[in-house]
Structures are given as structure tokens and as C-alpha cells.
PDB file of N, CA and C in Angstrom:
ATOM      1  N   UNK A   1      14.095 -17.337 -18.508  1.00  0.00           N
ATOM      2  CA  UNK A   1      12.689 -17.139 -18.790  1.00  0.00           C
ATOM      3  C   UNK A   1      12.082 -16.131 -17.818  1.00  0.00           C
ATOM      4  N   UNK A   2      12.325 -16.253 -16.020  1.00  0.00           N
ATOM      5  CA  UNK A   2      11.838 -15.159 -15.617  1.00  0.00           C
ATOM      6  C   UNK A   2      12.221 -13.637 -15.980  1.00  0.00           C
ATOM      7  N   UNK A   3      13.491 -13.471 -16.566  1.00  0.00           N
ATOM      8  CA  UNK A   3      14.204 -12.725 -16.771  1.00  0.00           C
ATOM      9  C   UNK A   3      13.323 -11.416 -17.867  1.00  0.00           C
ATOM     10  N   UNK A   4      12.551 -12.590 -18.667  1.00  0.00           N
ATOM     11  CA  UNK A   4      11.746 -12.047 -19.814  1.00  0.00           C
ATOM     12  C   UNK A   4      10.287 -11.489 -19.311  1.00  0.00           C
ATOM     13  N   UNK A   5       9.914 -12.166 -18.113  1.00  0.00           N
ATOM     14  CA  UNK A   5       8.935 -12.261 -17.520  1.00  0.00           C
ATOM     15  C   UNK A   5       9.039 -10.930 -17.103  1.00  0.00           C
ATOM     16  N   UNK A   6       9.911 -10.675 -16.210  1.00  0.00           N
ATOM     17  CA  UNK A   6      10.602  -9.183 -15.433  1.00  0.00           C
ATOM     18  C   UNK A   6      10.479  -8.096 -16.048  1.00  0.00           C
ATOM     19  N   UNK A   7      11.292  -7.736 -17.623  1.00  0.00           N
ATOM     20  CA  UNK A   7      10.844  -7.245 -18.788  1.00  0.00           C
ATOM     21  C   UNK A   7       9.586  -6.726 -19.090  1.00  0.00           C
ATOM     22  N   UNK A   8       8.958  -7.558 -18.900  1.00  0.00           N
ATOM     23  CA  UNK A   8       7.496  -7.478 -19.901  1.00  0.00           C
ATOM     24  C   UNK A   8       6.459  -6.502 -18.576  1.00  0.00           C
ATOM     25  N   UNK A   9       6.959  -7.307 -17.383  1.00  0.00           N
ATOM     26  CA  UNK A   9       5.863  -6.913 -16.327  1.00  0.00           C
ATOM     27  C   UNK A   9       6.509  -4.910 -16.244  1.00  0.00           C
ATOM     28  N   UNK A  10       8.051  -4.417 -16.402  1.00  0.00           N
ATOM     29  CA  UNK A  10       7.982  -3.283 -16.205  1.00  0.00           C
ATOM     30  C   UNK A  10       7.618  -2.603 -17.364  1.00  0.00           C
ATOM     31  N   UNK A  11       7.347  -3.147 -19.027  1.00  0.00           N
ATOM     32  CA  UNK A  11       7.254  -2.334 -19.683  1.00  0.00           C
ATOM     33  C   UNK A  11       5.886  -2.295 -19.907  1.00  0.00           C
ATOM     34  N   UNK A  12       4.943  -2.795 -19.383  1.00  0.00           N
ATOM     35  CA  UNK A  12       3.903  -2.738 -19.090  1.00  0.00           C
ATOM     36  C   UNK A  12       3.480  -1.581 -17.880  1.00  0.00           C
ATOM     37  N   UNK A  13       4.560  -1.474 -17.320  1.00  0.00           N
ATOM     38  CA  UNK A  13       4.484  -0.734 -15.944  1.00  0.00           C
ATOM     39  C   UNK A  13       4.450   0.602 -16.684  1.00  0.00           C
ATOM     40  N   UNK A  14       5.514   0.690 -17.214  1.00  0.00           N
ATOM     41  CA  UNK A  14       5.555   1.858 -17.930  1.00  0.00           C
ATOM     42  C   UNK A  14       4.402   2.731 -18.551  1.00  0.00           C
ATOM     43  N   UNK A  15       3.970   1.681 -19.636  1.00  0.00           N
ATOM     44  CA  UNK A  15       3.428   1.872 -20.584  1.00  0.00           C
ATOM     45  C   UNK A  15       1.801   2.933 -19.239  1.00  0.00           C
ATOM     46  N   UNK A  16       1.481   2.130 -18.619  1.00  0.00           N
ATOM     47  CA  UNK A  16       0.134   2.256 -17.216  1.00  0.00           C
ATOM     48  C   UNK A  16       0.601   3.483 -16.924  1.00  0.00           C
ATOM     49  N   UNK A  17       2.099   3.729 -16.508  1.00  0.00           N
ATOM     50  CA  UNK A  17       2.626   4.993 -15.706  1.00  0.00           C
ATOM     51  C   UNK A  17       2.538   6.136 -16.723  1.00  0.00           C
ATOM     52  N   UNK A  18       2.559   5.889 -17.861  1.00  0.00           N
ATOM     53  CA  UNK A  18       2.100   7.118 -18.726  1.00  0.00           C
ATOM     54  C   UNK A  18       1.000   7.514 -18.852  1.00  0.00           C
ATOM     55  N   UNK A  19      -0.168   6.697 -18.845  1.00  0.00           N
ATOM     56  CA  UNK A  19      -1.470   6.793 -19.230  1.00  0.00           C
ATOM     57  C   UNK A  19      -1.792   7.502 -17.647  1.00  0.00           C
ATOM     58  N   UNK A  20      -1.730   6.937 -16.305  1.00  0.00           N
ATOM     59  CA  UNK A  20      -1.838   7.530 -15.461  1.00  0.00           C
ATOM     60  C   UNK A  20      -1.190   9.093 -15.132  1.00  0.00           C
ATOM     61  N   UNK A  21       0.081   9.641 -15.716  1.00  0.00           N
ATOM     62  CA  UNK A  21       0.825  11.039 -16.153  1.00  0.00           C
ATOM     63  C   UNK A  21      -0.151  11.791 -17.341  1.00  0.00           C
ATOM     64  N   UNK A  22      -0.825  11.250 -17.749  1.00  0.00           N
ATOM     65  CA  UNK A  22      -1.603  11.728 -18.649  1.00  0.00           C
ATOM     66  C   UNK A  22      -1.332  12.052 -20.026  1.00  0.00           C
ATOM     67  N   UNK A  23       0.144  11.525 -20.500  1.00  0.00           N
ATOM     68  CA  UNK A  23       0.897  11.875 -21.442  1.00  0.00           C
ATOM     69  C   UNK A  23       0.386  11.715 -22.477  1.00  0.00           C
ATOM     70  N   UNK A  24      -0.568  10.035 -22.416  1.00  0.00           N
ATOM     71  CA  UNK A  24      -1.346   9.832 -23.502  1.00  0.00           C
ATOM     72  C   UNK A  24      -2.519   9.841 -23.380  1.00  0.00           C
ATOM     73  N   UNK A  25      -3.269  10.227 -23.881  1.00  0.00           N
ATOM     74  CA  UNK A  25      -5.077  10.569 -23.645  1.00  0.00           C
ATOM     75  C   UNK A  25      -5.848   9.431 -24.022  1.00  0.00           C
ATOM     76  N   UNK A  26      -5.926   8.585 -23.436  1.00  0.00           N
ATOM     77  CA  UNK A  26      -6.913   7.598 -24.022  1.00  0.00           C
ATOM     78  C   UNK A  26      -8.415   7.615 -23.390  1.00  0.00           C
ATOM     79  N   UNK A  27      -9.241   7.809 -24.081  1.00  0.00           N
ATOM     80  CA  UNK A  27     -11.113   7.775 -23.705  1.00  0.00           C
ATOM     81  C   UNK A  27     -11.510   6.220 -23.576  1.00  0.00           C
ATOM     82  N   UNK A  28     -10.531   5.336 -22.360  1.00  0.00           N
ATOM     83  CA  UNK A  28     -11.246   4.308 -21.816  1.00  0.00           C
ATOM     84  C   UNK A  28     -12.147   4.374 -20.120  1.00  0.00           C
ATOM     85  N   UNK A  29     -13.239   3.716 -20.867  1.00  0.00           N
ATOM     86  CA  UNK A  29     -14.283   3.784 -19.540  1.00  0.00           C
ATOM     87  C   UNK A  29     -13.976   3.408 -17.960  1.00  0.00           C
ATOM     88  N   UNK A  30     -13.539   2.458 -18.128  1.00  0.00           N
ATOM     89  CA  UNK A  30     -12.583   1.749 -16.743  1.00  0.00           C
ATOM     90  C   UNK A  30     -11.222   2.802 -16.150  1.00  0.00           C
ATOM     91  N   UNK A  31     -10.938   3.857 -16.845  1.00  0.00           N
ATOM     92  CA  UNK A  31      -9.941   4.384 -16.439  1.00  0.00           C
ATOM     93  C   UNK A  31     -10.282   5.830 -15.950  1.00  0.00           C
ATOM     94  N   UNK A  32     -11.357   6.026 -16.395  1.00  0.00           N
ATOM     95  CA  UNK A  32     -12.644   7.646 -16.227  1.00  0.00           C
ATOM     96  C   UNK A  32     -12.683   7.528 -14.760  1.00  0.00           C
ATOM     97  N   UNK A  33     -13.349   6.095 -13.717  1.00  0.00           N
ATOM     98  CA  UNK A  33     -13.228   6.029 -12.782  1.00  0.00           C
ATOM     99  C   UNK A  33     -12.373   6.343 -11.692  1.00  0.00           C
ATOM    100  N   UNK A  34     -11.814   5.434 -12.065  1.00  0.00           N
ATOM    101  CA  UNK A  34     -10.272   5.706 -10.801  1.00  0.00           C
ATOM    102  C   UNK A  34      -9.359   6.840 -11.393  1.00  0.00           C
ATOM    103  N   UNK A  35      -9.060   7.048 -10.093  1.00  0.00           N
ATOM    104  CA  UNK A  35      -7.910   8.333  -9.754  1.00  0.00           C
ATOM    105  C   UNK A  35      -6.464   8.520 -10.560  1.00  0.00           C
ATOM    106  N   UNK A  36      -6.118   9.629 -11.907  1.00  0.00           N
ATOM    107  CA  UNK A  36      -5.193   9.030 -12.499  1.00  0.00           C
ATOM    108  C   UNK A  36      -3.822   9.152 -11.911  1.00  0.00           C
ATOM    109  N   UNK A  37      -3.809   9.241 -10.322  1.00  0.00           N
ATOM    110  CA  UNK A  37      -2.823   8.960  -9.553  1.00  0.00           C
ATOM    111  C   UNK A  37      -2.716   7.726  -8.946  1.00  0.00           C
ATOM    112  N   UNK A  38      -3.812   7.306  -8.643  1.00  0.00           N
ATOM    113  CA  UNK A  38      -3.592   5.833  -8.803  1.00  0.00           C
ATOM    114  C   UNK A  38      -3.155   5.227  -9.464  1.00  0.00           C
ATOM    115  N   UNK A  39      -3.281   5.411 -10.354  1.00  0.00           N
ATOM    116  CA  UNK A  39      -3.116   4.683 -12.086  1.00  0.00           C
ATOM    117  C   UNK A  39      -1.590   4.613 -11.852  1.00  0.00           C
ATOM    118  N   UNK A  40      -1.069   5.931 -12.202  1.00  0.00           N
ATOM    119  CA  UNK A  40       0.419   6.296 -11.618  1.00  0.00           C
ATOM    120  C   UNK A  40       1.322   5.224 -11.004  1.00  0.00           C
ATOM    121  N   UNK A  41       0.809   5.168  -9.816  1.00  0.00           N
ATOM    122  CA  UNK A  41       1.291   4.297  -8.393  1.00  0.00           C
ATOM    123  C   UNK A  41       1.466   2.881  -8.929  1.00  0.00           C
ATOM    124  N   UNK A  42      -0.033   2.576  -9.423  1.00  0.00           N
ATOM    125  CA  UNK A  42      -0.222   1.215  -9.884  1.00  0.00           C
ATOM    126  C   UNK A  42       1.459   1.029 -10.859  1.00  0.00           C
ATOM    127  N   UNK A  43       1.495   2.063 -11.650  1.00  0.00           N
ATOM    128  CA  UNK A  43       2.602   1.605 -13.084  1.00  0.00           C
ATOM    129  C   UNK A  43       4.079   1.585 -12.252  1.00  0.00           C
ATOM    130  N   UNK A  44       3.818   2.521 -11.067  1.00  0.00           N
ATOM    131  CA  UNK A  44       5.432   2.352 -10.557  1.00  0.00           C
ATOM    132  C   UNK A  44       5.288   1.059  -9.777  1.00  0.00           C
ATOM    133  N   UNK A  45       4.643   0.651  -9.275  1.00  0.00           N
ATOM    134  CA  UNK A  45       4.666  -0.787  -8.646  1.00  0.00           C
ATOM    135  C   UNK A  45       5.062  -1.666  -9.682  1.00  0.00           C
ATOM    136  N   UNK A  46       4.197  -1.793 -10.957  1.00  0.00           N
ATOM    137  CA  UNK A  46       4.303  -2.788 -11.795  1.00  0.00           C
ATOM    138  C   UNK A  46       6.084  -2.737 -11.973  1.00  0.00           C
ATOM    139  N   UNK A  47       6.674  -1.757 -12.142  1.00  0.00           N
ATOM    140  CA  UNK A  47       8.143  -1.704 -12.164  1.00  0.00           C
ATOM    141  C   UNK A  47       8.733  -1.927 -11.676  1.00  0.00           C
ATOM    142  N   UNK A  48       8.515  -1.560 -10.547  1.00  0.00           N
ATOM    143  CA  UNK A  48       9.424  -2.468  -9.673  1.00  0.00           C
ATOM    144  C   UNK A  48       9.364  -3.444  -9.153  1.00  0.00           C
ATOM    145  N   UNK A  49       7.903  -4.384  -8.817  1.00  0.00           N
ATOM    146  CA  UNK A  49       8.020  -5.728  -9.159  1.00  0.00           C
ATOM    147  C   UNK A  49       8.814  -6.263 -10.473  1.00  0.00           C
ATOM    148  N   UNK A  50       9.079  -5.854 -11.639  1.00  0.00           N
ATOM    149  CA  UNK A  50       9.225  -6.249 -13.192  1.00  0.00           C
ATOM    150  C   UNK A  50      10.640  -6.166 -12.935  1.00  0.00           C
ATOM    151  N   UNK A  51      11.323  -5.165 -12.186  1.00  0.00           N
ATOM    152  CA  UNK A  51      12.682  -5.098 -11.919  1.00  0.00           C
ATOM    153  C   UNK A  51      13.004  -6.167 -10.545  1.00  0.00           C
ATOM    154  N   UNK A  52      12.572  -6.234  -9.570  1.00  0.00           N
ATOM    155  CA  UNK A  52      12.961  -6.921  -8.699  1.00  0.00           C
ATOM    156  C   UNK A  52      12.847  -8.760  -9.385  1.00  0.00           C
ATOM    157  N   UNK A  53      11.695  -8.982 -10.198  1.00  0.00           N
ATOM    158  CA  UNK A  53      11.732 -10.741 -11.185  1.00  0.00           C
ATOM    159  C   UNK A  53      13.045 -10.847 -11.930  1.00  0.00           C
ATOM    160  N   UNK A  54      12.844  -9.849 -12.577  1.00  0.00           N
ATOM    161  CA  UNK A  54      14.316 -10.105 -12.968  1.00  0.00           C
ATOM    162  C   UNK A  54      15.755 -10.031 -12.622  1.00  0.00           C
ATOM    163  N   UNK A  55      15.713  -9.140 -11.494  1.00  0.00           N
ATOM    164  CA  UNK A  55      16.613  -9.262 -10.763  1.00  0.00           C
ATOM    165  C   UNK A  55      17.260 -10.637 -10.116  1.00  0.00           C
ATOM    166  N   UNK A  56      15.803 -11.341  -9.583  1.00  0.00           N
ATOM    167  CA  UNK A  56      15.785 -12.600  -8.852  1.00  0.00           C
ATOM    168  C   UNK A  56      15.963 -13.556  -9.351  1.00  0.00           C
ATOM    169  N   UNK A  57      16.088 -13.744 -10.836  1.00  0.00           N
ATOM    170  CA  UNK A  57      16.250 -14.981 -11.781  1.00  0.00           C
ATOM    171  C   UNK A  57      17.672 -15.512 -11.577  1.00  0.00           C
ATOM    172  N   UNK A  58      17.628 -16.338 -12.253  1.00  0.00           N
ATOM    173  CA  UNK A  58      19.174 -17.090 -11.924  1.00  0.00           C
ATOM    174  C   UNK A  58      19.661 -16.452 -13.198  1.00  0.00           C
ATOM    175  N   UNK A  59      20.998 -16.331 -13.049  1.00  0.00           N
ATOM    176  CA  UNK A  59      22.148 -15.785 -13.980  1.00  0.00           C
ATOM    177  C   UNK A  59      22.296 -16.954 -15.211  1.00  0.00           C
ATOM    178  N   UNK A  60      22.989 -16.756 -16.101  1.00  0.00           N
ATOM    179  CA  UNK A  60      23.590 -17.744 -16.916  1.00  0.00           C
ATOM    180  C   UNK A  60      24.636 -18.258 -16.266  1.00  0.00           C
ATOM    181  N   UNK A  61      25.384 -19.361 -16.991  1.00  0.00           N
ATOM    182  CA  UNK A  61      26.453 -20.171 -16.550  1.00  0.00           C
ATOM    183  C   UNK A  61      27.192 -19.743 -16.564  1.00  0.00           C
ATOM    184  N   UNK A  62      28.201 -19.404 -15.032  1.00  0.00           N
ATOM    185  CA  UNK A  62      28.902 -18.043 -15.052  1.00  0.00           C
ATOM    186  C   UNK A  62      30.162 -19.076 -14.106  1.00  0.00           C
ATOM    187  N   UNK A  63      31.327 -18.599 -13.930  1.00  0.00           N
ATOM    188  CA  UNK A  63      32.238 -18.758 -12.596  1.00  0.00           C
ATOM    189  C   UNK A  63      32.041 -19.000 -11.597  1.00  0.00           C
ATOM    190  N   UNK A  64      32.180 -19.811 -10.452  1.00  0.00           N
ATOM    191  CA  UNK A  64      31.793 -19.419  -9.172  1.00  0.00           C
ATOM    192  C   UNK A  64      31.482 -21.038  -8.779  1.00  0.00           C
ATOM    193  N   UNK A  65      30.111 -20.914  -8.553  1.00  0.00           N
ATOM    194  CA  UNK A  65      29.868 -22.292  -8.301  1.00  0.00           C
ATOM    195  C   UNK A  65      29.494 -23.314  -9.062  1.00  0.00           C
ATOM    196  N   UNK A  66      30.111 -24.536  -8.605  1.00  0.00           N
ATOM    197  CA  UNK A  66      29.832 -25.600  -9.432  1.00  0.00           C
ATOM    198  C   UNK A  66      28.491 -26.696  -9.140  1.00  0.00           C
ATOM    199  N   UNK A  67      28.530 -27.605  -9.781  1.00  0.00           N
ATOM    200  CA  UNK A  67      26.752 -28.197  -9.469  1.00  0.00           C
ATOM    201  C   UNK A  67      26.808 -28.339  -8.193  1.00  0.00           C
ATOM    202  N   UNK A  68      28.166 -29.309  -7.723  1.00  0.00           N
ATOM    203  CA  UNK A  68      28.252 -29.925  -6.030  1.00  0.00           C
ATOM    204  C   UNK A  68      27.931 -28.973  -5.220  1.00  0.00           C
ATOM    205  N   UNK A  69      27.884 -27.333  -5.743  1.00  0.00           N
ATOM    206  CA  UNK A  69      28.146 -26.544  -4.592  1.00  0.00           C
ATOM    207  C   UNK A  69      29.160 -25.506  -4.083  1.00  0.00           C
ATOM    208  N   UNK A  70      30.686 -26.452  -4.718  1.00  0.00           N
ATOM    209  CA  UNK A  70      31.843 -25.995  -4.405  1.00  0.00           C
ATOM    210  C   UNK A  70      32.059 -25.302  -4.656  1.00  0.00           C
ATOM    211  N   UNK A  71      33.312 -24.072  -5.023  1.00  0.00           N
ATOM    212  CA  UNK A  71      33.673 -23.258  -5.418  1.00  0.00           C
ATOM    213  C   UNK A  71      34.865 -23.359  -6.435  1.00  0.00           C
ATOM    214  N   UNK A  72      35.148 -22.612  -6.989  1.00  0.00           N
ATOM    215  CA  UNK A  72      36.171 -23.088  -8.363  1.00  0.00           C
ATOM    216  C   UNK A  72      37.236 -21.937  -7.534  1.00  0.00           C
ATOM    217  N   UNK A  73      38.221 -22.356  -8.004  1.00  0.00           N
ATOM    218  CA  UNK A  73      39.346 -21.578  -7.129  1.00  0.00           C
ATOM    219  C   UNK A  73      40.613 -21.438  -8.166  1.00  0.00           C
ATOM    220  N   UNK A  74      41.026 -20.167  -8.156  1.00  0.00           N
ATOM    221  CA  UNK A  74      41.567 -20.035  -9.876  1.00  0.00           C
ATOM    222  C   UNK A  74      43.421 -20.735  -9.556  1.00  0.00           C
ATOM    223  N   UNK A  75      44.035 -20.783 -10.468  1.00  0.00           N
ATOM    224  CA  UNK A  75      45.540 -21.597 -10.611  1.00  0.00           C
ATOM    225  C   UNK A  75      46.171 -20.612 -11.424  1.00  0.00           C
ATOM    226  N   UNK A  76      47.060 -19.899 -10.361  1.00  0.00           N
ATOM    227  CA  UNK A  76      47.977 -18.714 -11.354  1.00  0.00           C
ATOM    228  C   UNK A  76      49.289 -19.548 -11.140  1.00  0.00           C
ATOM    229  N   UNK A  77      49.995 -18.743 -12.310  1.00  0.00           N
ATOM    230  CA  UNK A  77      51.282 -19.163 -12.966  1.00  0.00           C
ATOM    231  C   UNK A  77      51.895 -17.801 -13.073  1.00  0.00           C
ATOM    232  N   UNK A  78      53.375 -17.705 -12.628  1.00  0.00           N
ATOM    233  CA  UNK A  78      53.985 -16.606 -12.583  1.00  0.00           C
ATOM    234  C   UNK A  78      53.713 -15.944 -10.865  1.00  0.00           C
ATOM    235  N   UNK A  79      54.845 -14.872 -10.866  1.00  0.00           N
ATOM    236  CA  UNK A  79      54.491 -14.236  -9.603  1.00  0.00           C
ATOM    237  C   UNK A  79      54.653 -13.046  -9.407  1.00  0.00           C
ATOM    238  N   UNK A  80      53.879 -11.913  -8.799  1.00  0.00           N
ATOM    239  CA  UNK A  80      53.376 -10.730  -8.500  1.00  0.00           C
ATOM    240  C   UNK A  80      52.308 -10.334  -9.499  1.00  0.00           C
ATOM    241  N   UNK A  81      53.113  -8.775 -10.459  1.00  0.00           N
ATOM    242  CA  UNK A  81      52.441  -8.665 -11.015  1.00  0.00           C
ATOM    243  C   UNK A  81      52.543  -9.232 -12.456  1.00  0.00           C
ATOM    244  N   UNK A  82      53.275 -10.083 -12.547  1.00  0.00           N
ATOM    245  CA  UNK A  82      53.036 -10.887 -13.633  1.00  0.00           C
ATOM    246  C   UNK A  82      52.186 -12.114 -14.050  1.00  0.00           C
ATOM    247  N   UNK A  83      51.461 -12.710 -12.863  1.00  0.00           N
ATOM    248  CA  UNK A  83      51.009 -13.934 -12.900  1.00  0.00           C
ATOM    249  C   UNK A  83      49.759 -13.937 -13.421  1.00  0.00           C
ATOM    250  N   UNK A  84      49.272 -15.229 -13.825  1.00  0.00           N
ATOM    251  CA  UNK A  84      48.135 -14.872 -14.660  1.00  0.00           C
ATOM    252  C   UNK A  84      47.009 -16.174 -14.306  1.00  0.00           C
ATOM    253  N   UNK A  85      45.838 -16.155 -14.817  1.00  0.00           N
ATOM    254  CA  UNK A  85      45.182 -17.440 -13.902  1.00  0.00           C
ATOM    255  C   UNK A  85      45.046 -18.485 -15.468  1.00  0.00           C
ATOM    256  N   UNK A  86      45.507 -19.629 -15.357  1.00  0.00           N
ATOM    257  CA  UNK A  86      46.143 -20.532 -15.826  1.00  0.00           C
ATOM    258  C   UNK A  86      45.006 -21.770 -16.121  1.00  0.00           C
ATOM    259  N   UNK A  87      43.848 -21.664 -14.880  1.00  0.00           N
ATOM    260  CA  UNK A  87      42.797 -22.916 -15.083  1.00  0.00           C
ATOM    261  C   UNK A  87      42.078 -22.978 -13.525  1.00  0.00           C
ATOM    262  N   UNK A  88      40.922 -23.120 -13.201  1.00  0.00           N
ATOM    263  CA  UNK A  88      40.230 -23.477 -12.066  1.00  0.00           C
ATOM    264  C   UNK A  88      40.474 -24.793 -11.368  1.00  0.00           C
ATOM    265  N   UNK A  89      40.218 -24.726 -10.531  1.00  0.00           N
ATOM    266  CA  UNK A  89      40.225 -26.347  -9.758  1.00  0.00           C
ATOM    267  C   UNK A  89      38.743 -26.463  -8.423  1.00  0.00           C
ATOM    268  N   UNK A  90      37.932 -27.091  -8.461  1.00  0.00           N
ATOM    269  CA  UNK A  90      37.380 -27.285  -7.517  1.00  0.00           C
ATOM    270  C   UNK A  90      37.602 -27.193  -5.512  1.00  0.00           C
ATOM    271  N   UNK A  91      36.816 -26.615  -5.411  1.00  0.00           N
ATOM    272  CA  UNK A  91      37.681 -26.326  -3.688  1.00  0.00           C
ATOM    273  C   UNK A  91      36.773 -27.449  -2.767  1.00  0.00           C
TER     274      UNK A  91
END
């Protein structure tokens, strides 16, 4: 879910970082004011906050660690370059 959160906050970033580039011309009153380099700044921030949320989210259910904590530790069969990993075991 933050993952989506992350998403949304840079394409929003985006969307600000254009209007501040001036790419798109929009005649809003609130934006006449401030500096459209500000504006700018503002959209690259929004991005990289939007990239760093999602960055920070937890992964899906992946290898590695298990609920306890532990580590899964792989079980090869065969030897050199033939061996192959066979099943995990808790460490």
C-alpha cells in the first residue's frame, strides 16, 4: 500500500514539475503568485519524497527472512559446478 502511496506522491510531482517548466500553460490564480521556479523545486521534492516511500515499503514475500527472524539457508545436492539448491532450512 505505501508502495502505491510512493507512486502517486511522484506522479503528482511530476505532473507540478511541468507546470512549474512551463510546458503546460495553465491561467491559475494561486500559481501567478509564486515563482515558477519554485513551483519546479516544489515538483522535484514531491519526487523524491514519492521515490524514497516507496522505496521504504516492505517488499513482498520474498527469501531471506523468516517470521522468527532467522535466516533460511539453502540445501544443495551435487558438487561444484553441478550442484543445485534442493530446499531451505532455517538457521
Amino acid at each position: 500500500m505505501k508502495r502505491g502511496i510512493g507512486y502517486i506522491v511522484s506522479v503528482v510531482g511530476i505532473f507540478v514539475m511541468v507546470l512549474g517548466f512551463g510546458m503546460i500553460d495553465l491561467k491559475l490564480e494561486f500559481l501567478e503568485g509564486a515563482g515558477m521556479n519554485y513551483i519546479a523545486g516544489v515538483g522535484v521534492v514531491m519526487i523524491a519524497v514519492g521515490v524514497a516511500i516507496s522505496l521504504m515499503s516492505e517488499k513482498g514475500k520474498g527469501r531471506g527472512k523468516v517470521k522468527g527472524g532467522e535466516e533460511e539457508v539453502p540445501i544443495y545436492e551435487g558438487v561444484g559446478k553441478k550442484r543445485k539448491v534442493v530446499g531451505y532450512r532455517k538457521d
